[in-house]
Protein backbone atom coordinates (compact mmCIF):
# COMPACT_ATOMS: atom_id res chain seq x y z
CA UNK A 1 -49.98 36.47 -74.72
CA UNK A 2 -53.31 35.25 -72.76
CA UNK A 3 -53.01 35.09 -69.32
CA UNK A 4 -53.39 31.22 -68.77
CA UNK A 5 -50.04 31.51 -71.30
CA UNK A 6 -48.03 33.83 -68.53
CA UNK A 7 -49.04 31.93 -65.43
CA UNK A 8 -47.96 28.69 -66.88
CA UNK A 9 -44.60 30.41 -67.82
CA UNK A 10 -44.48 31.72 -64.80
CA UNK A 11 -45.42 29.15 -62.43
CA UNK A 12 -42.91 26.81 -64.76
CA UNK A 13 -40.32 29.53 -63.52
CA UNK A 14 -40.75 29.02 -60.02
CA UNK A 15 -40.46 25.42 -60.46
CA UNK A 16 -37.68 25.05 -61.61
CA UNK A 17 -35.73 28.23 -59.96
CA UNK A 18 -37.02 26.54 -56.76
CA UNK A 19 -35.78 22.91 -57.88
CA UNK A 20 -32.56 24.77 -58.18
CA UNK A 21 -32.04 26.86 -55.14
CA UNK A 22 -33.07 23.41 -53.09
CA UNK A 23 -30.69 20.81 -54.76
CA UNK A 24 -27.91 22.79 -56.39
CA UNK A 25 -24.51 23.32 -54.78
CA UNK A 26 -25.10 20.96 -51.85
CA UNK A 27 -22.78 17.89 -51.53
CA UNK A 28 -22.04 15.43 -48.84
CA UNK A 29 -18.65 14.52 -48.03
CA UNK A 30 -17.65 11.22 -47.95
CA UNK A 31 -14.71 9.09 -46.32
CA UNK A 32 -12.50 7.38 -49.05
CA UNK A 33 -12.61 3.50 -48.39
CA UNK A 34 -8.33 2.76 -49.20
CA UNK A 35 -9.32 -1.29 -49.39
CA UNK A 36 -11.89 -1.09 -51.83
CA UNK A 37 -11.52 2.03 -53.40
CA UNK A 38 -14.99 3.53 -52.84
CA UNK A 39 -16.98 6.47 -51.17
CA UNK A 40 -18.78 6.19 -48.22
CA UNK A 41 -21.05 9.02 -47.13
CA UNK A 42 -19.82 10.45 -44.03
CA UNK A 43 -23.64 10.71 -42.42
CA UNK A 44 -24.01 7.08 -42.94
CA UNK A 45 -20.33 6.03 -41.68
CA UNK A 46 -20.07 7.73 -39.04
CA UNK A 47 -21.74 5.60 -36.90
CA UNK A 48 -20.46 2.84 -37.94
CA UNK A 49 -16.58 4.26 -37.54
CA UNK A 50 -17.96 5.29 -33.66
CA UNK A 51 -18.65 1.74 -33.05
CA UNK A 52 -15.64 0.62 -34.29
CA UNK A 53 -13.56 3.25 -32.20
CA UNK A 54 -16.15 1.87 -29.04
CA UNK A 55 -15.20 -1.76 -29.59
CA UNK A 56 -11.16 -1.15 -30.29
CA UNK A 57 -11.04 0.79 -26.81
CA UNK A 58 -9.66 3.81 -28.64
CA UNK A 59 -10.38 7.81 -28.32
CA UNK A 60 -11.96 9.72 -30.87
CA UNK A 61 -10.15 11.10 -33.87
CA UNK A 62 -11.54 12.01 -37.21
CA UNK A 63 -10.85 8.91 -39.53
CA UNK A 64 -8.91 11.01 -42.13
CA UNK A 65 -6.77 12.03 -39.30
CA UNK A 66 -5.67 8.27 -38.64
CA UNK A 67 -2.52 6.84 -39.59
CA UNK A 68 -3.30 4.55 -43.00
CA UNK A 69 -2.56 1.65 -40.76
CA UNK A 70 -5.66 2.27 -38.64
CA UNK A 71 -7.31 3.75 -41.76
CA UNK A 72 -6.81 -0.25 -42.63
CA UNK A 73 -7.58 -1.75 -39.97
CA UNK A 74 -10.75 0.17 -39.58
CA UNK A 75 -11.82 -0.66 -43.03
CA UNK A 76 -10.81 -4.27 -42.60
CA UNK A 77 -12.88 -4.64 -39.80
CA UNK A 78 -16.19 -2.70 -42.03
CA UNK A 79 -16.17 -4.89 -44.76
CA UNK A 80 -16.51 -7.81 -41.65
CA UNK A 81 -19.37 -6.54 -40.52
């Protein structure tokens, strides 16, 4: 096999070992939206659920750990705004 032929195999290799190793068992969680059914990325909601919590007066607590009633009303109030 010429050597051009190896390097190209090899570099090819890398590629995609490296394409791999970057992008391969990593996953985001998400919140489940309960009014319309869909996933929202956590990194991008939680923001948004912080303001909410800021402008209903109330402490911190993880959204999952909400009753569903809050879990409602917070997702109420998201699709509002």
């Amino acid at each position: 096999m010429p050597v051009t032929r190896r390097f190209f195999t090899f570099a090819l290799t890398v590629a995609f070992c490296s394409a791999a190793a970057t992008t391969g068992c990593k996953s985001e969680t998400v919140y489940h939206d309960t009014v319309t059914n869909e996933s929202h990325p956590r990194s991008t909601e939680e923001p948004i659920y912080r303001q909410w919590e800021s402008n209903t007066h109330r402490e911190h607590v993880d959204l999952e750990k909400r009753n569903s009633d809050e879990q409602k009303q917070y997702w109420d109030w998201r699709h509002k705004h």
